[in-house]
N, C-alpha and C. Protein backbone atom coordinates (compact mmCIF):
# COMPACT_ATOMS: atom_id res chain seq x y z
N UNK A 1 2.10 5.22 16.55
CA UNK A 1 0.77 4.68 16.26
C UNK A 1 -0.24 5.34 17.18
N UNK A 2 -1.52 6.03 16.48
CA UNK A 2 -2.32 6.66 17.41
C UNK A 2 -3.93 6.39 17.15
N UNK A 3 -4.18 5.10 18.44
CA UNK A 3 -5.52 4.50 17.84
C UNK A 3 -6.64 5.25 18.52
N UNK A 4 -7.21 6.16 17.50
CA UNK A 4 -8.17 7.62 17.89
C UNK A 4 -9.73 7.34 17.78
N UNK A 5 -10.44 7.20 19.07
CA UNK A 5 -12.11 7.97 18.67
C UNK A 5 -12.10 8.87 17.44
N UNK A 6 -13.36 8.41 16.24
CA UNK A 6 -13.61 8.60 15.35
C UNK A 6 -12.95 8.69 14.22
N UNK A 7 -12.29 7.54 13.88
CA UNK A 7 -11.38 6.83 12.83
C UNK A 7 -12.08 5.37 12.37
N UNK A 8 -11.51 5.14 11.01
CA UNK A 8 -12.47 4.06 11.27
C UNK A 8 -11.59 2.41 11.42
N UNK A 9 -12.58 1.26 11.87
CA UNK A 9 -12.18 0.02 12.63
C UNK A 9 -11.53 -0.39 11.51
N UNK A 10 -10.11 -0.51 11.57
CA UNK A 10 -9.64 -2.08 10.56
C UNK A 10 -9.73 -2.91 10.50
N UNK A 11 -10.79 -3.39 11.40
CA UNK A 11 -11.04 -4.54 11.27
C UNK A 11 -12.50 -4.86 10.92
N UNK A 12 -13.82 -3.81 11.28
CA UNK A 12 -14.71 -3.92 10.98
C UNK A 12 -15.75 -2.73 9.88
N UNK A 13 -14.06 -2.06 10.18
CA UNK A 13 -14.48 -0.37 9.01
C UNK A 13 -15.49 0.20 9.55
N UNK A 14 -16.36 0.27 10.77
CA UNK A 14 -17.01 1.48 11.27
C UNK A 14 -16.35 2.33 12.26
N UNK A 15 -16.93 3.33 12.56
CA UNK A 15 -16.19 4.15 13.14
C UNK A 15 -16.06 3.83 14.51
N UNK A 16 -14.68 4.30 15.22
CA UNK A 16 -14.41 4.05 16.53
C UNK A 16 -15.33 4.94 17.28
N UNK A 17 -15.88 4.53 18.78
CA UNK A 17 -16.42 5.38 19.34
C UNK A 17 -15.16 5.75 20.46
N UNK A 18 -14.72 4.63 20.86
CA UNK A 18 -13.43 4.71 21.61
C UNK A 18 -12.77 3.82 21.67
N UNK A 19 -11.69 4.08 22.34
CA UNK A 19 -10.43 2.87 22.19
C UNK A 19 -10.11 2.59 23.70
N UNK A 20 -10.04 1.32 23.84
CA UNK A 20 -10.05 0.54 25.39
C UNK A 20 -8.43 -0.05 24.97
N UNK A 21 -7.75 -0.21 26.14
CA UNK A 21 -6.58 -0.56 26.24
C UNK A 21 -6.85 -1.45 27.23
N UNK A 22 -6.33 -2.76 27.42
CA UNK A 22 -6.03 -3.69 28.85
C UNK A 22 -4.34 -3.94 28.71
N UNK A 23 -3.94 -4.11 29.97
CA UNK A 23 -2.79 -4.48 30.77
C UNK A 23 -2.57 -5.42 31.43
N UNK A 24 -2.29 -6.98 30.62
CA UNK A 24 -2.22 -8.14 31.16
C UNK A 24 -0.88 -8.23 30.99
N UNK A 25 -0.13 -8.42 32.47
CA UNK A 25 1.08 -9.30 32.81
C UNK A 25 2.17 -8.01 32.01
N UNK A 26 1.53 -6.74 32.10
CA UNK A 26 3.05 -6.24 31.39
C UNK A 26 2.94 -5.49 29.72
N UNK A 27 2.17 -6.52 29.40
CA UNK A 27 1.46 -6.12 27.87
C UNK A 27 -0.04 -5.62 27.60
N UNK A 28 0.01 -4.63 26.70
CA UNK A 28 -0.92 -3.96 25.99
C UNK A 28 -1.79 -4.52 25.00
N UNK A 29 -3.12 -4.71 25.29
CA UNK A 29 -3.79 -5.53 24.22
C UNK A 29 -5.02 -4.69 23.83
N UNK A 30 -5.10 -3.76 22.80
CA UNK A 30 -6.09 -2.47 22.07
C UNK A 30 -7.22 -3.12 21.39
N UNK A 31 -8.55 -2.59 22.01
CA UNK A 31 -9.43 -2.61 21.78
C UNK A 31 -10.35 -1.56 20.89
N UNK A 32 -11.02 -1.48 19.86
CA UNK A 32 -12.23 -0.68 19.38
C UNK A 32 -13.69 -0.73 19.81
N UNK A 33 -13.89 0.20 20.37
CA UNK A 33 -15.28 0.12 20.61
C UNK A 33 -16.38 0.58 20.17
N UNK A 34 -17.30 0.19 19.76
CA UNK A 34 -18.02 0.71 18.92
C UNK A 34 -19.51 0.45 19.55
N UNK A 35 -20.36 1.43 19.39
CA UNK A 35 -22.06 2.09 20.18
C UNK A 35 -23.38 1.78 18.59
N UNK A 36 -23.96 0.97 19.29
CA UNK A 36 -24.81 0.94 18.10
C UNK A 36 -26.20 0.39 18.80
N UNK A 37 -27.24 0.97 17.73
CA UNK A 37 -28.73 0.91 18.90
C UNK A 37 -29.86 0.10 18.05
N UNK A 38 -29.99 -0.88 18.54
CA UNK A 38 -30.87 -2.33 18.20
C UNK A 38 -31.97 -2.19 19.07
N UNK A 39 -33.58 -2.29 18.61
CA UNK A 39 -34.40 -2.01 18.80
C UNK A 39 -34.58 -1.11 19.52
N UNK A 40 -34.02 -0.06 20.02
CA UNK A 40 -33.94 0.95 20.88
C UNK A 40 -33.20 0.62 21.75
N UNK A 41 -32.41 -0.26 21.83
CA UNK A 41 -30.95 -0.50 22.71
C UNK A 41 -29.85 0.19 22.87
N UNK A 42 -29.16 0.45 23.37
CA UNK A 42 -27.74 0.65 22.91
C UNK A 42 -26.79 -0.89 22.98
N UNK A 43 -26.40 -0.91 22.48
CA UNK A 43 -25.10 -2.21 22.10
C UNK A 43 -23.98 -1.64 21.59
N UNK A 44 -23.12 -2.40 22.74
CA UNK A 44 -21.61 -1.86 22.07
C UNK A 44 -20.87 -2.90 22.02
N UNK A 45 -20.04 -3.41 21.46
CA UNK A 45 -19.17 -4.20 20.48
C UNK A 45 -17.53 -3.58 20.67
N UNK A 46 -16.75 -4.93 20.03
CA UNK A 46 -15.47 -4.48 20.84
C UNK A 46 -14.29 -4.95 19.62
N UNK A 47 -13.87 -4.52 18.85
CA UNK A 47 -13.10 -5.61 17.93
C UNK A 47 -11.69 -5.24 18.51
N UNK A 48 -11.08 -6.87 18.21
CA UNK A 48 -9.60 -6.60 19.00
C UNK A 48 -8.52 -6.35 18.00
N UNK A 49 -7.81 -5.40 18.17
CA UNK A 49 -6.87 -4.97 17.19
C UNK A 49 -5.68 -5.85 17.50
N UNK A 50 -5.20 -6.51 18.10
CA UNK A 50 -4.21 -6.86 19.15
C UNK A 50 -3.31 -6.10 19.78
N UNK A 51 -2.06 -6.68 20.39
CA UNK A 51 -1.33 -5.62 21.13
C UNK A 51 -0.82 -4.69 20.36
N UNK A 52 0.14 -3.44 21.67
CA UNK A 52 0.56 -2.65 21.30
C UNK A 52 1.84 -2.99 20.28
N UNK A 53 2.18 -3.97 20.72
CA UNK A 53 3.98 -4.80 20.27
C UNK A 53 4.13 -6.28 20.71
N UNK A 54 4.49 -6.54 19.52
CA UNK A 54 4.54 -8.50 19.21
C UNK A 54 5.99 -8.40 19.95
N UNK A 55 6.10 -8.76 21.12
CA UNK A 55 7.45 -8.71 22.01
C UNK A 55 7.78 -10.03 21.68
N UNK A 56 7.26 -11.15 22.02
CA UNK A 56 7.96 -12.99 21.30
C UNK A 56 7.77 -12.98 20.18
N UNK A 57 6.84 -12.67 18.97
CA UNK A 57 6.50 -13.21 17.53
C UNK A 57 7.97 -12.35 17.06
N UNK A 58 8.30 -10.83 17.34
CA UNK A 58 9.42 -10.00 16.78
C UNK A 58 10.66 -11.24 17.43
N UNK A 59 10.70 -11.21 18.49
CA UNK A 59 12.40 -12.11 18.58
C UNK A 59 12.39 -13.32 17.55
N UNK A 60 11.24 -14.13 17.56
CA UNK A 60 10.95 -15.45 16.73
C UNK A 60 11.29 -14.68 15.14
N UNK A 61 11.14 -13.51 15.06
CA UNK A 61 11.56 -13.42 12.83
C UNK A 61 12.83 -12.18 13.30
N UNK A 62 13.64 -11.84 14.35
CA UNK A 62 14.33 -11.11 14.19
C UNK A 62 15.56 -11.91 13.39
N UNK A 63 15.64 -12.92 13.11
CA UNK A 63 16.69 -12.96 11.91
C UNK A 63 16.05 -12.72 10.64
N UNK A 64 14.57 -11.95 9.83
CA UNK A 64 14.70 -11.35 8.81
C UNK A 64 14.29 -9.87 9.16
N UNK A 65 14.67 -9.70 10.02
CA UNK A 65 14.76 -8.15 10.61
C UNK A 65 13.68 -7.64 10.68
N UNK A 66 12.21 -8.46 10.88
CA UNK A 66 10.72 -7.60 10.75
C UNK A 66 10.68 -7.51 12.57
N UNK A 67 9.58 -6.87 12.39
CA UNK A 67 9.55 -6.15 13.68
C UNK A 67 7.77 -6.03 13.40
N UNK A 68 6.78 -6.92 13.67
CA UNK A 68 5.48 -7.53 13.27
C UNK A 68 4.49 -6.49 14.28
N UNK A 69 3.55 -5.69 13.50
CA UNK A 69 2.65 -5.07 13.99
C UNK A 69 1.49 -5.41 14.09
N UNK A 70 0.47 -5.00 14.61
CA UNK A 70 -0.73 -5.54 15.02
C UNK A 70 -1.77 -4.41 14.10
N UNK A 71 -3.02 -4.49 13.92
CA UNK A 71 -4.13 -4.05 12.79
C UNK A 71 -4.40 -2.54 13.27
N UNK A 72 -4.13 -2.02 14.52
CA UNK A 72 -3.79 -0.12 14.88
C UNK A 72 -2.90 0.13 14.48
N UNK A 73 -1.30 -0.49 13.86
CA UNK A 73 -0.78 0.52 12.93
C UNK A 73 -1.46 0.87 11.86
N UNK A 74 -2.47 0.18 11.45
CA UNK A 74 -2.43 0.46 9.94
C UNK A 74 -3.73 1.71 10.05
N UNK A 75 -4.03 1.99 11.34
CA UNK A 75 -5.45 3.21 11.52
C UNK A 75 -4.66 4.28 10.52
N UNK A 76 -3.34 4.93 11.10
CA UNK A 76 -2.76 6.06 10.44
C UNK A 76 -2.09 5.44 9.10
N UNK A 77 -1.41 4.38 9.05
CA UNK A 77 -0.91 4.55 8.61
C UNK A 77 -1.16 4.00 6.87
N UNK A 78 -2.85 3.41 7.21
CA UNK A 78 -3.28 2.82 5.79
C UNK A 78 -2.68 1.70 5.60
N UNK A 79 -3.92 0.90 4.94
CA UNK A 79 -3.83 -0.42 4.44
C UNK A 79 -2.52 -0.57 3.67
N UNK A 80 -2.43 -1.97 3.67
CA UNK A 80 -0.70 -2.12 3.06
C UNK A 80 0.73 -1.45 4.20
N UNK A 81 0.23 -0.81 5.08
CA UNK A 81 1.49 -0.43 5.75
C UNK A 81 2.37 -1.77 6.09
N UNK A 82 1.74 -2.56 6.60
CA UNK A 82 2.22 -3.22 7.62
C UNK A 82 2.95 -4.26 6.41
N UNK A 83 2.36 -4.25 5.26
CA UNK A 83 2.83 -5.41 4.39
C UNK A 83 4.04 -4.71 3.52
N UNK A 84 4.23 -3.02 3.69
CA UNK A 84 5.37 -2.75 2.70
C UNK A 84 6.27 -2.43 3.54
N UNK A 85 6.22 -2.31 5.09
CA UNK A 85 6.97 -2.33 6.40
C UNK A 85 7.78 -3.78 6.15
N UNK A 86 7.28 -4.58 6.39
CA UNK A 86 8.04 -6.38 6.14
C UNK A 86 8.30 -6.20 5.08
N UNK A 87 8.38 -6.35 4.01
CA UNK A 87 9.60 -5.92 2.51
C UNK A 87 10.32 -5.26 3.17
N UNK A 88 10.28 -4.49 3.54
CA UNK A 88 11.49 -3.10 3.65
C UNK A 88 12.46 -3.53 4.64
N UNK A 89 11.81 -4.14 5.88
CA UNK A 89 12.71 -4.54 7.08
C UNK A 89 13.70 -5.89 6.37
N UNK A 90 12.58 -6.78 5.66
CA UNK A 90 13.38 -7.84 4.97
C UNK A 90 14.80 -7.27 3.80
N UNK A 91 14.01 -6.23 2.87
CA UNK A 91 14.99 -6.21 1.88
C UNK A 91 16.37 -5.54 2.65
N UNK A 92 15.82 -4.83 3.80
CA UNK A 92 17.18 -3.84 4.54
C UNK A 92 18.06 -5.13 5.50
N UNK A 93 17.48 -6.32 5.92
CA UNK A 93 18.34 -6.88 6.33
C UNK A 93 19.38 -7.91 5.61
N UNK A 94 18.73 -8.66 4.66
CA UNK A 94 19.35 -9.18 3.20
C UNK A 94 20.53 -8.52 2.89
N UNK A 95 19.98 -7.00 2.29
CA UNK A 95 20.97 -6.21 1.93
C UNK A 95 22.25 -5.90 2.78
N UNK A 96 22.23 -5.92 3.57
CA UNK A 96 23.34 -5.56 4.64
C UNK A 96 23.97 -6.95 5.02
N UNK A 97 23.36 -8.04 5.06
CA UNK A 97 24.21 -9.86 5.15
C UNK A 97 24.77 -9.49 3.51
N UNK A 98 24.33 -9.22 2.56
CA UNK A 98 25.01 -9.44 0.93
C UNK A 98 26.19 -8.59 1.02
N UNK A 99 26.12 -7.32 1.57
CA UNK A 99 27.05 -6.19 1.32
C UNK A 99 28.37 -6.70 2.69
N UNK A 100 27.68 -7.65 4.02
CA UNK A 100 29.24 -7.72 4.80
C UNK A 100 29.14 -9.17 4.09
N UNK A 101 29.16 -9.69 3.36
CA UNK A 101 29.27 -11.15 2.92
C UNK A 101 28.96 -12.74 4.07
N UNK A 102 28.05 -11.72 5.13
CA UNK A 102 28.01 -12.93 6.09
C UNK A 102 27.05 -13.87 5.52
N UNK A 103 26.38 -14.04 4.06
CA UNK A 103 25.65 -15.15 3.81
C UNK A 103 26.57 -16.31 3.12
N UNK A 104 26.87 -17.60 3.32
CA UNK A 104 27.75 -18.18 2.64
C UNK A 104 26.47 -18.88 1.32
N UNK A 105 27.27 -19.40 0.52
CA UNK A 105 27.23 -19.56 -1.11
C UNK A 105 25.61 -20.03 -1.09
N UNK A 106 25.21 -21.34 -0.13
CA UNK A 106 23.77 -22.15 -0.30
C UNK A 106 23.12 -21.31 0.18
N UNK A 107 23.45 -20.45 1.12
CA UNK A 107 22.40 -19.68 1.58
C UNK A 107 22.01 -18.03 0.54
N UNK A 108 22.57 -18.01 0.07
CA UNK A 108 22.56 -16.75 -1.04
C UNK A 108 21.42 -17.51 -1.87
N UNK A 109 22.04 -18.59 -2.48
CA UNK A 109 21.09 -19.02 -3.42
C UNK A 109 19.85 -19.67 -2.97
N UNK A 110 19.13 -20.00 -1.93
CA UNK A 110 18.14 -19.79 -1.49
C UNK A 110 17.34 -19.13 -1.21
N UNK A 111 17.87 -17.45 -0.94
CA UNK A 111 17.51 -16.39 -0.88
C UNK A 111 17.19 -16.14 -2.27
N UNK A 112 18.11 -16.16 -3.37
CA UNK A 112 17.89 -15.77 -4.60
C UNK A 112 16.53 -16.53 -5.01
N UNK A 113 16.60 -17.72 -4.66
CA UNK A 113 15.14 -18.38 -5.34
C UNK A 113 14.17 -17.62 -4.95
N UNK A 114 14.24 -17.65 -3.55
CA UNK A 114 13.07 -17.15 -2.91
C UNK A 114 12.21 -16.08 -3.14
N UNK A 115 13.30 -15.20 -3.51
CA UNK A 115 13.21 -13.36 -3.88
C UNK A 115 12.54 -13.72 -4.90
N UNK A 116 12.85 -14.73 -5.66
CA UNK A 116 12.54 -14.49 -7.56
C UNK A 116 11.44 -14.78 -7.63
N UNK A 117 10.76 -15.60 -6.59
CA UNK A 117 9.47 -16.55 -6.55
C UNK A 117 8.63 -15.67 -6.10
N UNK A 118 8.98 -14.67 -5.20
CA UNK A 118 8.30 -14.19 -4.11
C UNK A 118 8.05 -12.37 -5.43
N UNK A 119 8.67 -12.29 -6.12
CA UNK A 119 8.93 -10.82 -6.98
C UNK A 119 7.85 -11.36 -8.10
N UNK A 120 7.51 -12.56 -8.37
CA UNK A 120 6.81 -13.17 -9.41
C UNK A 120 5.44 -12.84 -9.39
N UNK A 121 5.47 -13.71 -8.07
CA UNK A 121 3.99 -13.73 -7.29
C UNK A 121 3.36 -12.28 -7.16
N UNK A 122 4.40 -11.05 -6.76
CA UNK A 122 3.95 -9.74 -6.35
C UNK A 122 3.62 -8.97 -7.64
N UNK A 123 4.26 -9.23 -8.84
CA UNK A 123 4.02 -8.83 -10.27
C UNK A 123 2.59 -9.12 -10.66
N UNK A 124 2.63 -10.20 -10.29
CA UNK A 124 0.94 -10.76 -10.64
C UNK A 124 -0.33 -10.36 -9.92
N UNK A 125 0.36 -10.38 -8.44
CA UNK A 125 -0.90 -9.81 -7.74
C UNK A 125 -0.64 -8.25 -8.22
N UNK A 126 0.10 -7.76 -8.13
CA UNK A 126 0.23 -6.11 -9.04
C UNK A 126 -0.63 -5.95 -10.15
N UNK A 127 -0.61 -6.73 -11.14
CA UNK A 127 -1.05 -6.57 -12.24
C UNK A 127 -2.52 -6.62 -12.13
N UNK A 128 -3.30 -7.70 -10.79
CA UNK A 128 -4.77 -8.46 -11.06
C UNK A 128 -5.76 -6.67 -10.22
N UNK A 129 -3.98 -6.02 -9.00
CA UNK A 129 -4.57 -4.93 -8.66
C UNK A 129 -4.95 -3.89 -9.36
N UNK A 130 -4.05 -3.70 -10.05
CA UNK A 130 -4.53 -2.81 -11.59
C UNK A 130 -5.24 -2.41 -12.24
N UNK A 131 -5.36 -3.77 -12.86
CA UNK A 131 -6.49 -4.03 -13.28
C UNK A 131 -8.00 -3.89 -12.45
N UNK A 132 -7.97 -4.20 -11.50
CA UNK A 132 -9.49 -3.85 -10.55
C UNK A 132 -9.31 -2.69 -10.31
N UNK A 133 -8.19 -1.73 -10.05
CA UNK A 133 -8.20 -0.31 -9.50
C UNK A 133 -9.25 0.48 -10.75
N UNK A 134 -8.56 -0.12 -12.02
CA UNK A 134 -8.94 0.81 -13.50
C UNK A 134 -10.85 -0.05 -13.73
N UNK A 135 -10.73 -0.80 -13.21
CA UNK A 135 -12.26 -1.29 -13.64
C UNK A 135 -13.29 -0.27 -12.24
N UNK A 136 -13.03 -0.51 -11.54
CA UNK A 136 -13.05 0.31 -9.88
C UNK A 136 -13.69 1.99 -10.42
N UNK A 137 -12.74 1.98 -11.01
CA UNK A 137 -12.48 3.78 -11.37
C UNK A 137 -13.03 4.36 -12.13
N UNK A 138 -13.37 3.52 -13.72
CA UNK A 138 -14.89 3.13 -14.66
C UNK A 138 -15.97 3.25 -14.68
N UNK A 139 -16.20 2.34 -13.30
CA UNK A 139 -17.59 2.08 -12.84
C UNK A 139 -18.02 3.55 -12.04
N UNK A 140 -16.90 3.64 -11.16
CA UNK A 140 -17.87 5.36 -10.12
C UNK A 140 -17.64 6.21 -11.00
N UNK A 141 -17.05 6.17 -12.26
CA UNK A 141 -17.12 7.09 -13.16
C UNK A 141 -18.68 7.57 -13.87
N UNK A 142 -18.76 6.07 -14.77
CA UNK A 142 -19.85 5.74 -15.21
C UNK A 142 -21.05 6.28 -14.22
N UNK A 143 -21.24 5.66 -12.99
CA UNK A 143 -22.07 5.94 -12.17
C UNK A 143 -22.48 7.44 -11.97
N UNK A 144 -21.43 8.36 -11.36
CA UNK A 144 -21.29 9.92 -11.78
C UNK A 144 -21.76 10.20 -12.62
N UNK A 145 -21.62 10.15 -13.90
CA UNK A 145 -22.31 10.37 -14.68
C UNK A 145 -23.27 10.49 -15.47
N UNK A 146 -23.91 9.02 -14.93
CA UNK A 146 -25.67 9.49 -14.89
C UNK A 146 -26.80 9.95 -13.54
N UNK A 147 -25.52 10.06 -12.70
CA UNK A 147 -26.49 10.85 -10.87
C UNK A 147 -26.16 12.18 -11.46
N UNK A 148 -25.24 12.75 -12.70
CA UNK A 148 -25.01 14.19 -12.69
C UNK A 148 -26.18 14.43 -13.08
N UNK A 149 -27.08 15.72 -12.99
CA UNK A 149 -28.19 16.53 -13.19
C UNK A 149 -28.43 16.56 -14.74
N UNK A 150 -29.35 16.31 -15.66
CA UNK A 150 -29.09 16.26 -17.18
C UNK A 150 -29.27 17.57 -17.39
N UNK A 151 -29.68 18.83 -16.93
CA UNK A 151 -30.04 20.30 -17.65
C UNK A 151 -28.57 21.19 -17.25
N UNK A 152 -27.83 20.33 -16.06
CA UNK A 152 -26.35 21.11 -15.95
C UNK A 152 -25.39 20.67 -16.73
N UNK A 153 -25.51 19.22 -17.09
CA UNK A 153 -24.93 18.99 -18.47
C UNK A 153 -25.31 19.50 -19.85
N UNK A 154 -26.23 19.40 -20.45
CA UNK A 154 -26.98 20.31 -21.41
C UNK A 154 -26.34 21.64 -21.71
N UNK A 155 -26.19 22.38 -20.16
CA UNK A 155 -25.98 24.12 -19.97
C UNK A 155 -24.54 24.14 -20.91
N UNK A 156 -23.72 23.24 -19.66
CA UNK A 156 -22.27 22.97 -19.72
C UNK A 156 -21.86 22.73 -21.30
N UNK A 157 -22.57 22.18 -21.61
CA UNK A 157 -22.08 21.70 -23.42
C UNK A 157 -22.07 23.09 -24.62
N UNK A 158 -23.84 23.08 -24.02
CA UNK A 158 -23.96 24.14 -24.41
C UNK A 158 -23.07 25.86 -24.76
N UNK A 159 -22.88 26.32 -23.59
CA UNK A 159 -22.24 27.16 -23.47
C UNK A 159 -21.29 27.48 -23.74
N UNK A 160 -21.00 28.72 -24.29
CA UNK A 160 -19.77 29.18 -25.43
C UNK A 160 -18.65 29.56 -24.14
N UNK A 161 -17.34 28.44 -24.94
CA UNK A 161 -16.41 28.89 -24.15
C UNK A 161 -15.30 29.70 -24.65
N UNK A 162 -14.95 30.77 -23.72
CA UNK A 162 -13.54 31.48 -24.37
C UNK A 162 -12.62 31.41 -24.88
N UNK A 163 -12.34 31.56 -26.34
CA UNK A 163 -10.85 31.16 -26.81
C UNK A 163 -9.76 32.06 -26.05
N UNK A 164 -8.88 31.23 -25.81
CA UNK A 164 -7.63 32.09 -25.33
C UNK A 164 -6.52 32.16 -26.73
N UNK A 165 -5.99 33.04 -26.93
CA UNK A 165 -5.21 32.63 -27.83
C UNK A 165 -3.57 32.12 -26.70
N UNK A 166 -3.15 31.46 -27.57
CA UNK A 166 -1.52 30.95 -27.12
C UNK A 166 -0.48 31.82 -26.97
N UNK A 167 0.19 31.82 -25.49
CA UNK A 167 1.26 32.66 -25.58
C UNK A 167 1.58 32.64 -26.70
N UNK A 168 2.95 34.01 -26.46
CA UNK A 168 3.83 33.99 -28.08
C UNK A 168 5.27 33.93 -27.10
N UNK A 169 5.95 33.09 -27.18
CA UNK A 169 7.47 33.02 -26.87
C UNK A 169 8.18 32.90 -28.03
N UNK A 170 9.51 33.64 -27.75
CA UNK A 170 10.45 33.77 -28.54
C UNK A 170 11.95 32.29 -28.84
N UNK A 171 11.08 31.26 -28.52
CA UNK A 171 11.57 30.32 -28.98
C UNK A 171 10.19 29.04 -28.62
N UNK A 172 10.67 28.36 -29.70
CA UNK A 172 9.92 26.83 -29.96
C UNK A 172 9.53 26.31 -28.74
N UNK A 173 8.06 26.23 -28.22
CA UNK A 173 7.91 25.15 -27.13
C UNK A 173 8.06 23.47 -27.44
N UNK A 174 9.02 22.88 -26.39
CA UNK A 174 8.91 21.38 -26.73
C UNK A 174 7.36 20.80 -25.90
N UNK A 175 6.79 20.37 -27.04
CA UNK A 175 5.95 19.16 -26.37
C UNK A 175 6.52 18.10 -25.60
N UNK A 176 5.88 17.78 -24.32
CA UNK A 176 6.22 16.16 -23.82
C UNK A 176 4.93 15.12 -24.09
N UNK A 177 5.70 14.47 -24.00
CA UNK A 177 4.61 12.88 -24.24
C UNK A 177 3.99 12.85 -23.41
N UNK A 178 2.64 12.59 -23.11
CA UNK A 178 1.91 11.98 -22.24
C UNK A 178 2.71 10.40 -22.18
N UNK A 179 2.96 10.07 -20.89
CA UNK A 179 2.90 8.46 -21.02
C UNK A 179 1.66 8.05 -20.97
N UNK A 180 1.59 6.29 -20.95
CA UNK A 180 0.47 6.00 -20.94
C UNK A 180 0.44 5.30 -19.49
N UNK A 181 -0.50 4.19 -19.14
CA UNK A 181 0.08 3.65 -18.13
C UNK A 181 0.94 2.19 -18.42
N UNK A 182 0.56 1.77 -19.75
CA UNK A 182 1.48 0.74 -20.71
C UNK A 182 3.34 1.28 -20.41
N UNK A 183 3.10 2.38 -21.35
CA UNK A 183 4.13 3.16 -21.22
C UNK A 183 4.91 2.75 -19.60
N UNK A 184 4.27 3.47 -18.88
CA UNK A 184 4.93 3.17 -17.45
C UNK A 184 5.64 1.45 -17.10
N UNK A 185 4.68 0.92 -16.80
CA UNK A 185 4.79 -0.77 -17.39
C UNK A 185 6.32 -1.00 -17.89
N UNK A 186 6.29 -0.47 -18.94
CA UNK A 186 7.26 -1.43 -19.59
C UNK A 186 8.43 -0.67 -19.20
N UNK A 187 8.70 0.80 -19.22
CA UNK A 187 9.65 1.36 -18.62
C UNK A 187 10.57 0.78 -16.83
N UNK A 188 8.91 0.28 -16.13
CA UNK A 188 9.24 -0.37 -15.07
C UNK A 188 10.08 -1.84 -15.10
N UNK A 189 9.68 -2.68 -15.82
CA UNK A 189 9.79 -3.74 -16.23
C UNK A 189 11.58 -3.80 -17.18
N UNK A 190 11.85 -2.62 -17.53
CA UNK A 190 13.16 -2.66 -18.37
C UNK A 190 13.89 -2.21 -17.15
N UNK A 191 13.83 -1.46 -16.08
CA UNK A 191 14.47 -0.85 -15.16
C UNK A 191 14.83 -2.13 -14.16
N UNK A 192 13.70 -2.77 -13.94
CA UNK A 192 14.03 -4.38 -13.44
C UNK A 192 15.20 -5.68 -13.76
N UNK A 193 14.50 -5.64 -14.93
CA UNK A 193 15.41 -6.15 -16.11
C UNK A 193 17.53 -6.03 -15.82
N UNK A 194 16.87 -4.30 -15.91
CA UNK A 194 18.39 -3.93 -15.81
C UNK A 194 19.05 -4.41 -14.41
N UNK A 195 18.23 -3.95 -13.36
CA UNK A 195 18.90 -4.35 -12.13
C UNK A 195 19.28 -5.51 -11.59
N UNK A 196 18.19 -6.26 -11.97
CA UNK A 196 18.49 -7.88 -12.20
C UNK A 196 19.75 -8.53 -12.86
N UNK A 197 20.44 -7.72 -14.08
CA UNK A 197 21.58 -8.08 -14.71
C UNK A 197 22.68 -7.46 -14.06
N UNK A 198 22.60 -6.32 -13.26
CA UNK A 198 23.40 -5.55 -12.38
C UNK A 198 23.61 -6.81 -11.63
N UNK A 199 23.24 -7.28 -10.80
CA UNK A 199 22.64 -8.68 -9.52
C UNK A 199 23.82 -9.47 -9.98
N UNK A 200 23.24 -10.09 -11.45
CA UNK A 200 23.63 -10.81 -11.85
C UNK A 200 25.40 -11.01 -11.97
N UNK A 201 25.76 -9.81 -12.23
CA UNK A 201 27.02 -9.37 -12.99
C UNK A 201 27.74 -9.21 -11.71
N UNK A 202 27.23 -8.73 -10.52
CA UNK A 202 27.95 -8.29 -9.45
C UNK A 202 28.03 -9.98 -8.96
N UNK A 203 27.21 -10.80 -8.28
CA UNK A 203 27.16 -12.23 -8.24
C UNK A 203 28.86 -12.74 -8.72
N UNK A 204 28.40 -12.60 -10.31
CA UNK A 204 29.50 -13.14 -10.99
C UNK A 204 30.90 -12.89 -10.80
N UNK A 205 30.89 -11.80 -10.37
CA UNK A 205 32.44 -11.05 -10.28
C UNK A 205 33.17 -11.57 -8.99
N UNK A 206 31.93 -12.29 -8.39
CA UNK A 206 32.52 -12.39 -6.55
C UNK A 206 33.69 -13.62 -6.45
């Protein structure tokens, strides 16, 4: 993790001017600092990222194997890190209690609820993201398109473009499909499907 002058604050999204570190009792607690000039002032401002490393909160969830970061991992490493870091630490420790069989029977199936509840919920918020990414993407489209210049569009239309003619190969080109993003969707959703009955079937056999 490398919390850098002139990156911007995760917590307040302007840019760092610098990064202050304090050393209480042993531990690292990271600061952003940021320079800004009010009526001809300078003012500087401080947002706290927290520490370097959750040393008690990590022992308190090391039985689902996360290992809990503070708002400077996510400078490099982008939004969502820290939230597809905990899946991963979770699904890698699960997986390894299922595969030595140290979960006994009630506790499997608590897990199983949980997962199913918790895979539900993430489908949905998936889907509501989606959906805003493609409305998101529309709009600065739309927008672009009427800040573009109207006489370089005009030109652009205008203007005769070169036919190329088509290679000639000595056998049939196959077309591929465009997917769509539907397409994708449901392909995802059958691949689930399947693994879920994999789950299921392996479960059963035990």
């Amino acid at each position: 993790m490398a919390v850098q002058a002139g990156k911007p604050c995760p917590k307040c999204g302007r840019v760092i001017d610098w990064v202050e570190r304090r050393v209480v009792n042993g531990h690292v607690y990271i600061y952003a600092a940021h320079v800004s000039v009010v009526n001809g002032k300078k003012k500087i401002t401080k947002c706290y990222l927290g520490p370097d490393r959750y040393t008690y909160a990590t022992k308190t969830h090391s039985d689902m194997g996360m290992e809990l970061k503070g708002m400077a991992y996510e400078i490099d490493s982008g939004p969502g890190s820290r939230f597809l870091d905990y899946i991963n630490n979770l699904a890698n420790k699960l997986s390894a209690e299922v595969e030595s069989g140290a979960l006994d029977l009630e506790q499997a199936r608590q897990w199983l609820k949980a997962v199913r509840e918790a895979a539900a919920r993430l489908q949905s918020l998936a889907d509501r993201l989606e959906g805003y990414v493609r409305q998101t993407e529309a709009q600065e489209a739309g927008a672009a398109a009427l800040a573009a210049p109207r006489g370089a569009v005009n030109e652009t239309v205008a203007r005769a473009q070169p036919v190329e003619a088509p290679p000639v190969t000595s056998q049939a080109q196959t077309t591929q499909p465009q997917l769509t993003p539907e397409d994708i969707d449901r392909e995802v959703k059958e691949l689930l499907g399947t693994l879920k009955g994999e789950l299921r079937r392996a479960q059963g056999a035990r």
